[in-house]
C-alpha atoms as a PDB file:
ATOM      1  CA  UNK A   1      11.508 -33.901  13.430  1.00  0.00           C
ATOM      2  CA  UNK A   2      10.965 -31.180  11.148  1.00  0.00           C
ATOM      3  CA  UNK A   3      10.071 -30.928   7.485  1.00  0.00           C
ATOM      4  CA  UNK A   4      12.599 -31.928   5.354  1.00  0.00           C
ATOM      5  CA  UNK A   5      15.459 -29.148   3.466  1.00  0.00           C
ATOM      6  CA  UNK A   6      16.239 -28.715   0.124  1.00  0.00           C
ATOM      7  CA  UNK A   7      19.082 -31.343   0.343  1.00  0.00           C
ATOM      8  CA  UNK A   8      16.496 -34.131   1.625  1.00  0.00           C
ATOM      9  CA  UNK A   9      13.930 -33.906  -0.619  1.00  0.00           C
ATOM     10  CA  UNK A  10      16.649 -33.737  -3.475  1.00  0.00           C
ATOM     11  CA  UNK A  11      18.061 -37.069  -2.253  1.00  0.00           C
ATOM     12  CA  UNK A  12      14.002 -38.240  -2.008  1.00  0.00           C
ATOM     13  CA  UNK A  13      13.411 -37.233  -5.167  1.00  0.00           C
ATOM     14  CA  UNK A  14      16.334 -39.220  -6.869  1.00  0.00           C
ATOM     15  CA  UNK A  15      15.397 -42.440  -4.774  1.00  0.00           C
ATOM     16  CA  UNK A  16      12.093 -42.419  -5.851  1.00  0.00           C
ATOM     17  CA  UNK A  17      12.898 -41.985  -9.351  1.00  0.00           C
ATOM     18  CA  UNK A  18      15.323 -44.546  -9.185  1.00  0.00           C
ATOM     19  CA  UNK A  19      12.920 -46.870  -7.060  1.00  0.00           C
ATOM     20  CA  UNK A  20      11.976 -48.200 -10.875  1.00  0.00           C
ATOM     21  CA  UNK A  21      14.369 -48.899 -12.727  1.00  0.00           C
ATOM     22  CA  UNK A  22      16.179 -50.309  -9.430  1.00  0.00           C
ATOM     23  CA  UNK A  23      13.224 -53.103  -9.049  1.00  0.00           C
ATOM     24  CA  UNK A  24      12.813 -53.862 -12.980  1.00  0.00           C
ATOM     25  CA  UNK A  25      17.334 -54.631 -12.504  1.00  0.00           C
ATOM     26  CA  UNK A  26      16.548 -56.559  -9.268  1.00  0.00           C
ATOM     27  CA  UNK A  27      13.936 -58.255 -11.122  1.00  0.00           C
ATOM     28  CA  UNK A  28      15.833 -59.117 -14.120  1.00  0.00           C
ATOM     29  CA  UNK A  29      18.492 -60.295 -11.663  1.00  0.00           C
ATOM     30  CA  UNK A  30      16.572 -62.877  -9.516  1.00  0.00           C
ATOM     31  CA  UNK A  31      15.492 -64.696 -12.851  1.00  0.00           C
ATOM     32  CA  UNK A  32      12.020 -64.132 -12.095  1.00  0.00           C
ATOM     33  CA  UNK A  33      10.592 -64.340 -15.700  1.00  0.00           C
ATOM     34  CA  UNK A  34       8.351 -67.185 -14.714  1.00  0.00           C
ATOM     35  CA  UNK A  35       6.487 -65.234 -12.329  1.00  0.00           C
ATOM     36  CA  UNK A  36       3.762 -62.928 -13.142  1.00  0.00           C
ATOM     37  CA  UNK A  37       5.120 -59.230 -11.887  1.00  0.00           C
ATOM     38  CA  UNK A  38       2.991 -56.614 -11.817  1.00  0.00           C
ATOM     39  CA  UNK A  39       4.233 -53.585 -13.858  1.00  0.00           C
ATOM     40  CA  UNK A  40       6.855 -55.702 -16.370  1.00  0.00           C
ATOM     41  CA  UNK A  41       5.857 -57.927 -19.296  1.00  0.00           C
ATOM     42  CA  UNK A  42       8.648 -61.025 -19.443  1.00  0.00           C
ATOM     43  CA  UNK A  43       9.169 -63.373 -22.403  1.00  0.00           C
ATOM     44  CA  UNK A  44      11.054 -66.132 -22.838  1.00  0.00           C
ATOM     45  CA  UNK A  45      12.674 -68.057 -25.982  1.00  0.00           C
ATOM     46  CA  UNK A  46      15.502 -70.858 -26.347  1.00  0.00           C
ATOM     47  CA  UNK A  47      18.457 -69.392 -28.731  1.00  0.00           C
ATOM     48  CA  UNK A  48      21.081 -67.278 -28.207  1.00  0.00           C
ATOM     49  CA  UNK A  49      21.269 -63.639 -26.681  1.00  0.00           C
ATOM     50  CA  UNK A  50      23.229 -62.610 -29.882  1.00  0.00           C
ATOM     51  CA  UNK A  51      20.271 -63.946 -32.076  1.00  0.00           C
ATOM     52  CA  UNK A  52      17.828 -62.613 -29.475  1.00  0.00           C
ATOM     53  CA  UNK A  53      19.235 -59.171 -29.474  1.00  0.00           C
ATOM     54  CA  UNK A  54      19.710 -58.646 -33.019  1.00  0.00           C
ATOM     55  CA  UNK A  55      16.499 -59.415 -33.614  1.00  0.00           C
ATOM     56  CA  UNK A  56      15.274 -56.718 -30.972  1.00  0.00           C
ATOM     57  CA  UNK A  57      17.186 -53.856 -32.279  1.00  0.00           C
ATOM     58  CA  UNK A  58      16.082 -54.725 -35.661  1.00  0.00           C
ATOM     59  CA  UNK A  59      12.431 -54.624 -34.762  1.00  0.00           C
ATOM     60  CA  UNK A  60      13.216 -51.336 -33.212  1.00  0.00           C
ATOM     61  CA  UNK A  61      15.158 -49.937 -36.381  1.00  0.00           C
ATOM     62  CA  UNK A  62      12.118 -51.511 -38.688  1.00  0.00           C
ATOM     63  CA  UNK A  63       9.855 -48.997 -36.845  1.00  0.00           C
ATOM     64  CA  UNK A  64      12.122 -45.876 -37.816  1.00  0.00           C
ATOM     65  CA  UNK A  65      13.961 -45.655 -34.432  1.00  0.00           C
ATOM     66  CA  UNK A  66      17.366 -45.372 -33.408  1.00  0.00           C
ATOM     67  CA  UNK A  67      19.279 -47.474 -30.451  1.00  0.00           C
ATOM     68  CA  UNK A  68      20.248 -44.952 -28.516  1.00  0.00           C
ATOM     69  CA  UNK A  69      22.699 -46.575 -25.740  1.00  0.00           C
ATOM     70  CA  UNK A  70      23.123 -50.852 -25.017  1.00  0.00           C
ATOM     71  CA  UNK A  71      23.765 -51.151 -21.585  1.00  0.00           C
ATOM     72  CA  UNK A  72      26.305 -53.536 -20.101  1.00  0.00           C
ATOM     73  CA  UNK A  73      24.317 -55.042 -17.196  1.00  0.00           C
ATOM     74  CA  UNK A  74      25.917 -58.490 -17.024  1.00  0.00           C
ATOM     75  CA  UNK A  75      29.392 -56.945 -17.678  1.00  0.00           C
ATOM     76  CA  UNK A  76      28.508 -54.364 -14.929  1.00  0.00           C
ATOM     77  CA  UNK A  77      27.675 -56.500 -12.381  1.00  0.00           C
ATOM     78  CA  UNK A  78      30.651 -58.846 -13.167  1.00  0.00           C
ATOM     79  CA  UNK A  79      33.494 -55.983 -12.967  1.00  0.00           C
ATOM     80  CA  UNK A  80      31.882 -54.170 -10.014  1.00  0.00           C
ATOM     81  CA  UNK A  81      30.984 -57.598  -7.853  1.00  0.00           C
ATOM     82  CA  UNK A  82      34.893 -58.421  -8.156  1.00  0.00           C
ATOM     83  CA  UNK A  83      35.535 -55.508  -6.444  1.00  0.00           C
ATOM     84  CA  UNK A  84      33.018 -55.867  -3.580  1.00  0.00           C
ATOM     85  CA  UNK A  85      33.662 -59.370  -2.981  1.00  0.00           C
ATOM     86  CA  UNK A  86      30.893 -60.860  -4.477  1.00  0.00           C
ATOM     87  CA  UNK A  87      32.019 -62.868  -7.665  1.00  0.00           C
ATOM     88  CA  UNK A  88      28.526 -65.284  -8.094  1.00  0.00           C
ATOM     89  CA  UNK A  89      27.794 -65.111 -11.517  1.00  0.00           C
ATOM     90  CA  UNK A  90      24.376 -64.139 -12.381  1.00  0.00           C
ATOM     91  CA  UNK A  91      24.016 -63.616 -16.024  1.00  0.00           C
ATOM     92  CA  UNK A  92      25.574 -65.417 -18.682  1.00  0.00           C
ATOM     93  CA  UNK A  93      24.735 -61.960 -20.691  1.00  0.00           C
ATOM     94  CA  UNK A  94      22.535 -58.698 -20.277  1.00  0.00           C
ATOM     95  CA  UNK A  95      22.050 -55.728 -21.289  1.00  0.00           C
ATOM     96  CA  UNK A  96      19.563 -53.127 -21.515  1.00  0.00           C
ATOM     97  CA  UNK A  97      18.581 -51.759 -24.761  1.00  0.00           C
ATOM     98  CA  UNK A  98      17.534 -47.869 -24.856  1.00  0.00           C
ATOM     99  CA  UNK A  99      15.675 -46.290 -27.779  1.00  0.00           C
ATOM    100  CA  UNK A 100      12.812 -43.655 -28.035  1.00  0.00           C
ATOM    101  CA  UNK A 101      10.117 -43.143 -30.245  1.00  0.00           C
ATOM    102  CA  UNK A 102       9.431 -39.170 -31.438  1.00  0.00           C
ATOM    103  CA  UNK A 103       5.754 -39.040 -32.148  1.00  0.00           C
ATOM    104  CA  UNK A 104       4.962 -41.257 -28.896  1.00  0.00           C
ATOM    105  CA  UNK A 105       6.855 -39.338 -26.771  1.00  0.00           C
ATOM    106  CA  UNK A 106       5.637 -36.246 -27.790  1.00  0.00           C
ATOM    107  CA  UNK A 107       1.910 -37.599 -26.939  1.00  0.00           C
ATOM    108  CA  UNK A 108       3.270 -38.841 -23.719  1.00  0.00           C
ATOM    109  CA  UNK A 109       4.695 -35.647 -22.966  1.00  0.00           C
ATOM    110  CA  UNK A 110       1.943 -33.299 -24.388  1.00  0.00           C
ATOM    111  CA  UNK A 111      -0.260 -35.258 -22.397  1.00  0.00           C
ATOM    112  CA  UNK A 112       1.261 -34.681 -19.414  1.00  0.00           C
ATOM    113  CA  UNK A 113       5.437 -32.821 -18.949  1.00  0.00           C
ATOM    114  CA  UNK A 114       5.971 -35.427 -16.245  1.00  0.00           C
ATOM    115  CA  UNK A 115       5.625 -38.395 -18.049  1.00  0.00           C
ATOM    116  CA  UNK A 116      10.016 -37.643 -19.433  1.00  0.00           C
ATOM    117  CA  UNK A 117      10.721 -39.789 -16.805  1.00  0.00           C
ATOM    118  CA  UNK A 118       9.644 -42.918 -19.352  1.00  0.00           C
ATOM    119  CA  UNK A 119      11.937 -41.837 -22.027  1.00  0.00           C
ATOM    120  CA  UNK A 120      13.634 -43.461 -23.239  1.00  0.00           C
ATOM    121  CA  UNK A 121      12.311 -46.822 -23.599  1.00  0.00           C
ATOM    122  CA  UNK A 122      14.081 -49.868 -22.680  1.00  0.00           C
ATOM    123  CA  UNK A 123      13.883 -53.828 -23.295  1.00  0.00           C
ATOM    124  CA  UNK A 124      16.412 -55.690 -21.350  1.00  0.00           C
ATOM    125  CA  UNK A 125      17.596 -59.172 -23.367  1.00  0.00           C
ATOM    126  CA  UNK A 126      19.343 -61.601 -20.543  1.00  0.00           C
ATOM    127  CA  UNK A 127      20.600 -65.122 -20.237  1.00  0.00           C
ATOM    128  CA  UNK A 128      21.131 -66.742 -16.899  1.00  0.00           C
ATOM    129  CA  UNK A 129      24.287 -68.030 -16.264  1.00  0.00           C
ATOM    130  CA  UNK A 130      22.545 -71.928 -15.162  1.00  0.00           C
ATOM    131  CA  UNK A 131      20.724 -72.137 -18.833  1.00  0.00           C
ATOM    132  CA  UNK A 132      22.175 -70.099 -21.673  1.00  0.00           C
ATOM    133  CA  UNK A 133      20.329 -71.441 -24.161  1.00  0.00           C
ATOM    134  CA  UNK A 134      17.102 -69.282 -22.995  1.00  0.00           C
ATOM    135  CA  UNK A 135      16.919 -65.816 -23.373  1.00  0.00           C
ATOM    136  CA  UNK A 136      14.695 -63.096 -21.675  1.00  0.00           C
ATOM    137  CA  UNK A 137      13.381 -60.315 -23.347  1.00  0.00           C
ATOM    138  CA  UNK A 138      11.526 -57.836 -20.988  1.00  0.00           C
ATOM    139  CA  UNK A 139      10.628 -54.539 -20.321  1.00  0.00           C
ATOM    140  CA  UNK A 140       8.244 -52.116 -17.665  1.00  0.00           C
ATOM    141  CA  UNK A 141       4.882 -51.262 -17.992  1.00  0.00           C
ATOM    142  CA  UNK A 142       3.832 -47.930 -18.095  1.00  0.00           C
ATOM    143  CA  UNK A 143       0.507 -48.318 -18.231  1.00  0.00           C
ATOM    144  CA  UNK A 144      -2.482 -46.275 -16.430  1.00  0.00           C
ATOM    145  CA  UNK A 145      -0.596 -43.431 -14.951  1.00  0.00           C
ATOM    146  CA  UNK A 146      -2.168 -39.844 -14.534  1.00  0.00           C
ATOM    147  CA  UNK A 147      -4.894 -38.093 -16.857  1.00  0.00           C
ATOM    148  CA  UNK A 148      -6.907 -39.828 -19.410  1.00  0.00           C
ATOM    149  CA  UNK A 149      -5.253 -38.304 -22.381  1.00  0.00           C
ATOM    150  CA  UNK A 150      -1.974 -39.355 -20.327  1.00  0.00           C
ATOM    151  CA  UNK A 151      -3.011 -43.286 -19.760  1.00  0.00           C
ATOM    152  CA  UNK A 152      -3.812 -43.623 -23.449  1.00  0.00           C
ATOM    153  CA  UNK A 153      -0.623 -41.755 -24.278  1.00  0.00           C
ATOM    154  CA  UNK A 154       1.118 -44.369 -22.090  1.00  0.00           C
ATOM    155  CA  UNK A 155      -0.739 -47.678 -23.290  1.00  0.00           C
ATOM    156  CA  UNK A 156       0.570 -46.750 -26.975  1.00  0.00           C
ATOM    157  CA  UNK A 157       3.961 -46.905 -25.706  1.00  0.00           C
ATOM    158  CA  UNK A 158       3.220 -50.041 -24.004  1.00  0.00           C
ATOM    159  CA  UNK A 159       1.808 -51.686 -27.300  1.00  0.00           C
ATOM    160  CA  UNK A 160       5.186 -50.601 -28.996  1.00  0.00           C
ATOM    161  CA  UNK A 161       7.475 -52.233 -26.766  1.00  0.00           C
ATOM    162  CA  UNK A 162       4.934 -55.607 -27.071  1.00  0.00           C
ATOM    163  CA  UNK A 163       5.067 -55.378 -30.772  1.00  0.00           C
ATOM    164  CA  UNK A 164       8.915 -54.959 -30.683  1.00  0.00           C
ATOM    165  CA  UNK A 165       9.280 -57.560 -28.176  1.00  0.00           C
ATOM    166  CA  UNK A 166       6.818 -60.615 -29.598  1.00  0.00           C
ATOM    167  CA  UNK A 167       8.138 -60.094 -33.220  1.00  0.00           C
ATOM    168  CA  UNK A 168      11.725 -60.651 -31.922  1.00  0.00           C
ATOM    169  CA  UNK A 169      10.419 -63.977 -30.193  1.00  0.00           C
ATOM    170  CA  UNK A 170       9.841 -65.460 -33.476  1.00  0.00           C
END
């Protein structure tokens, strides 16, 4: 077998950079927030996911940032699993909540070009369709990832989303 064409390593490139955000959805949809995951911080508080929510995006707006897109997860999966025959629900509600941060970015980026594929940042806010009443806030780690200048770049954007995410918990 020979080395791979232009075509194949196209189609390798976009599964590995979907290979993320794939496992943090199939994460999110297994209910898994109990379990300790490597790679994404998951939180947990009785309420609603309106209440929840709201008080995400306004954590995110307090810090001079701008929701950029709400994905529909939970009415994603609903539509789409009607039409492949598989009509289980698994999320009372969910979506994904995308927003970036300028100056942290930049540093990210600056640090090292490669480091766009964590922009923008995202918290998902779900509710399971057996309890309701609690809500999941969560997002992915980003961590220790190439250079030094590049890790700390990282670990500020990591602090962010923890800051966003434990001041809408209370």
């Amino acid at each position: 077998m020979g080395r791979p064409g232009t075509a194949e390593k196209g189609a390798i490139m976009n599964a590995r950079s979907l290979a993320p955000t794939l496992g943090f959805v199939l994460l999110a949809a297994s209910g898994g927030a109990g379990a300790q995951t490597p790679g994404v911080a998951i939180h947990s508080v009785s309420g609603s996911f309106d209440d929840v929510k709201e008080r995400v995006v306004m954590a995110i707006e307090a810090r001079g940032m701008v929701l950029n897109y709400t994905a529909k997860i939970g009415d994603m999966l609903e539509r789409t699993g009607k039409d492949i025959g598989r009509d289980r629900p698994i999320y009372a509600k969910a979506e994904l909540l995308e927003f970036c941060s300028s100056k942290l970015s930049r540093d990210a980026m600056e640090a090292d070009a490669r480091n766009i594929v964590f922009c923008p940042y995202a918290i998902a806010v779900y509710s399971m369709e057996r309890d309701a009443k609690k809500v999941y806030v969560s997002y992915r780690k980003l961590g220790s990832l190439g250079s030094g200048q590049s890790i700390k770049a990282l670990r500020a954007v990591d602090r962010l989303l923890e800051e966003i995410v434990r001041e809408a918990m209370q």
